[in-house]
Protein backbone atom coordinates (compact mmCIF):
# COMPACT_ATOMS: atom_id res chain seq x y z
CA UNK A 1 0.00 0.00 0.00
CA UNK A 2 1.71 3.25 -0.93
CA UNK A 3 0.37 6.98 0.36
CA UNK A 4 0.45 9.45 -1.91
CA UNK A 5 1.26 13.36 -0.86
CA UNK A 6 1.86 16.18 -3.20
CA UNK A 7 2.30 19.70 -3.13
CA UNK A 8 2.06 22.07 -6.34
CA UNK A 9 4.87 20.47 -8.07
CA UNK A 10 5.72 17.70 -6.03
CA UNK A 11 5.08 14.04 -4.86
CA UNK A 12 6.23 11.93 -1.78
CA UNK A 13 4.97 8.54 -1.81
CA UNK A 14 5.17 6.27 1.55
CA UNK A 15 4.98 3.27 1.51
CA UNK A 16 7.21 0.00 3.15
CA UNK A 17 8.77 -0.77 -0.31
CA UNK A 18 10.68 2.77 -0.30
CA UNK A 19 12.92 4.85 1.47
CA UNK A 20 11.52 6.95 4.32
CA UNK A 21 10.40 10.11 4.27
CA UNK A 22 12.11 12.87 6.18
CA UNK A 23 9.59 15.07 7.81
CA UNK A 24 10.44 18.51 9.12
CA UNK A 25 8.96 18.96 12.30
CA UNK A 26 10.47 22.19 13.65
CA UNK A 27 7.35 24.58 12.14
CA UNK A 28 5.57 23.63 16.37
CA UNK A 29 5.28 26.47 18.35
CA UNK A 30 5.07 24.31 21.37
CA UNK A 31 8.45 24.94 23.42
CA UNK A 32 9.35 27.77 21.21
CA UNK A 33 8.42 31.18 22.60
CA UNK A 34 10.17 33.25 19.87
CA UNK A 35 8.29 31.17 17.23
CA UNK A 36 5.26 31.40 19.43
CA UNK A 37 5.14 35.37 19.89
CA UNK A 38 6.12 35.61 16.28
CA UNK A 39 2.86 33.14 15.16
CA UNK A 40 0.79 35.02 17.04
CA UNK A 41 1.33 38.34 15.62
CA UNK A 42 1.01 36.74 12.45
CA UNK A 43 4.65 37.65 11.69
CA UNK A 44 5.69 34.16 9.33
CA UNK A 45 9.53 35.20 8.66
CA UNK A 46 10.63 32.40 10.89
CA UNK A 47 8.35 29.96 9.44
CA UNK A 48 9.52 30.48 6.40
CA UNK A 49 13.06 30.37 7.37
CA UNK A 50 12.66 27.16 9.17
CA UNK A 51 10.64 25.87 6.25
CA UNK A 52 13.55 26.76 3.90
CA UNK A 53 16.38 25.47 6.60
CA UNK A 54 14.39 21.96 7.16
CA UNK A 55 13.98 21.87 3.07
CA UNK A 56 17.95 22.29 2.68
CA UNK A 57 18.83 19.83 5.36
CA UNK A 58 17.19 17.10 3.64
CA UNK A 59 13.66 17.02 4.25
CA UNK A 60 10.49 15.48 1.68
CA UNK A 61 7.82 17.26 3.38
CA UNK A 62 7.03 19.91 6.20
CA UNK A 63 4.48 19.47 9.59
CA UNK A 64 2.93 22.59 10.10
CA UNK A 65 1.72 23.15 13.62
CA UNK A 66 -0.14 26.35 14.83
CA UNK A 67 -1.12 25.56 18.07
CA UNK A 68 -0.33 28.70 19.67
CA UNK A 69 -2.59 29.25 23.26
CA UNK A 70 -5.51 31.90 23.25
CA UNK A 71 -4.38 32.27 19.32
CA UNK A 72 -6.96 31.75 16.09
CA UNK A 73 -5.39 28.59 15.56
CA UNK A 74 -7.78 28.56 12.01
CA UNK A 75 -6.20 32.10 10.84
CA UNK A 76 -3.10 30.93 11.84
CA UNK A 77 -2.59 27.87 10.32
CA UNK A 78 -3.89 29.31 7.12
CA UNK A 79 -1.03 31.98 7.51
CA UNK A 80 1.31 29.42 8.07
CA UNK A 81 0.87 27.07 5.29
CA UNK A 82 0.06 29.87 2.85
CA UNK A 83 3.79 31.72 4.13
CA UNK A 84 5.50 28.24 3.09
CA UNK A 85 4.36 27.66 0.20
CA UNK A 86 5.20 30.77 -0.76
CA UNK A 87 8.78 29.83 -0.22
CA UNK A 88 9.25 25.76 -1.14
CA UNK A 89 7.21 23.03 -2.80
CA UNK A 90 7.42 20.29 -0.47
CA UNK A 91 4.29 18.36 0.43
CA UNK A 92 2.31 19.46 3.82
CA UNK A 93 1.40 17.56 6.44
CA UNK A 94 -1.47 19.72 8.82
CA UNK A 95 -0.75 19.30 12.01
CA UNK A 96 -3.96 20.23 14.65
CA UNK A 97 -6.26 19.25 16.65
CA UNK A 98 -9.01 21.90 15.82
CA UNK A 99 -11.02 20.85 13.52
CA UNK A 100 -11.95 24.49 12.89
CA UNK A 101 -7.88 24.96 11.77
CA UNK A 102 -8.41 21.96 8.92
CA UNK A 103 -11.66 23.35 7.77
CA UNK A 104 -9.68 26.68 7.08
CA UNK A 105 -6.29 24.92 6.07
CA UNK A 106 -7.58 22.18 3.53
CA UNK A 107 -9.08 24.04 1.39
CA UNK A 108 -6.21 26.55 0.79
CA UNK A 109 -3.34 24.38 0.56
CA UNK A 110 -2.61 23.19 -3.02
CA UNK A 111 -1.88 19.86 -3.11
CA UNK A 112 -2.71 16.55 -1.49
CA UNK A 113 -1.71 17.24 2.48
CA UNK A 114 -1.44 14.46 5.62
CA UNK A 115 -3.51 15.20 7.99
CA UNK A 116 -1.39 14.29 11.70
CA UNK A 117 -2.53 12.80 14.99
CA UNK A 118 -6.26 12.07 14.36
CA UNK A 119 -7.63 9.95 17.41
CA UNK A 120 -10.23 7.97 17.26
CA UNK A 121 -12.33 9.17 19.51
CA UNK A 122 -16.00 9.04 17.59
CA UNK A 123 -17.01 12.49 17.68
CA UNK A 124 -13.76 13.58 16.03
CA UNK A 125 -13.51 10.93 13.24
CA UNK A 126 -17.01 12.34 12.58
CA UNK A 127 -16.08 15.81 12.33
CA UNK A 128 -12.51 14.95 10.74
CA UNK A 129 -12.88 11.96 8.28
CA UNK A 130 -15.52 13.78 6.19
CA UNK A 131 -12.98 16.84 5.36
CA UNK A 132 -10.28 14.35 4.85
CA UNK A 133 -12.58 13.11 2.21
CA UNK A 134 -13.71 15.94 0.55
CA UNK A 135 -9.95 17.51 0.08
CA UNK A 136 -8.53 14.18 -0.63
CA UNK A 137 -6.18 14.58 2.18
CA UNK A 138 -4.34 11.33 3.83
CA UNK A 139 -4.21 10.86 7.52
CA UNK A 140 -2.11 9.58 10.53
CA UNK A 141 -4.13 7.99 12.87
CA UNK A 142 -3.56 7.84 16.48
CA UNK A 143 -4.45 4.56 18.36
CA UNK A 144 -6.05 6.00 21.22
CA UNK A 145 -9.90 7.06 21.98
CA UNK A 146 -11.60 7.97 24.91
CA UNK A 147 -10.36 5.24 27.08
CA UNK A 148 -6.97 5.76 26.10
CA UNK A 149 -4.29 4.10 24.21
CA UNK A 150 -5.34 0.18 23.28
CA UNK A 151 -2.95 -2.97 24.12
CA UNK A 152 -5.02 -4.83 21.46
CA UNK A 153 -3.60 -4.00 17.77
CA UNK A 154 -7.01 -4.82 16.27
């Protein structure tokens, strides 16, 4: 089974039978104030400066996290991802919680994104799957619902 991710002008395809894929994970402004303050004032120059530092140090695609407290995370991931592509190509991979954020963020990003750390709690999956769907986006999903994370694989 391969997953499929593009951006405007590229593709990174996952799957066992090929090499990993190098994800840049340093767009988080969880345990970054700077990057933090910055987010929140909508000021993106270090985004796209870490975007364009993770690109040249080898990686396929980029997680975008906006997950700044008290913050619009839905403006602000929009900002984010639209800032990035503005400067590189690589494939997306969304990066929230709020299901307000992906409603705003799907629809602008160009290209087939992953969407990262969907649990499977029921009320989410039913607010989340159906946008995954509609935008053609792939997922990572988290093996944990409301009673936690499950011994049983199945």
């Amino acid at each position: 089974m391969e997953t499929v991710l593009t951006s405007k002008t590229k593709t990174v395809v996952i799957s066992p039978d090929r090499p990993f894929v190098i994800v840049g994970e340093r767009i988080n402004p969880t345990g970054r104030k700077k990057l933090a303050v910055e987010m929140a004032a909508l000021d993106m120059s270090r985004v796209r400066r870490d975007a364009l530092t993770q690109v040249a140090a080898g990686a396929h695609m980029l997680d975008v996290n906006a997950g700044v407290p008290a913050v619009d995370e839905a403006e602000l991931l929009v900002a984010a991802v639209r800032a990035i592509m503005e400067v590189t190509d690589v494939p997306l991979c969304l990066d929230s919680s709020v299901v307000e954020a992906l409603e705003a963020a799907l629809p602008v990003y160009e290209g087939k994104p992953l969407v990262n750390s969907v649990t499977g709690e029921d009320e989410r999956l039913e607010r989340i799957l159906p946008l995954v769907k509609k935008y053609g986006a792939a997922l990572i999903g988290m093996a944990n619902d409301e009673t936690g994370i499950s011994n049983d694989p199945q």
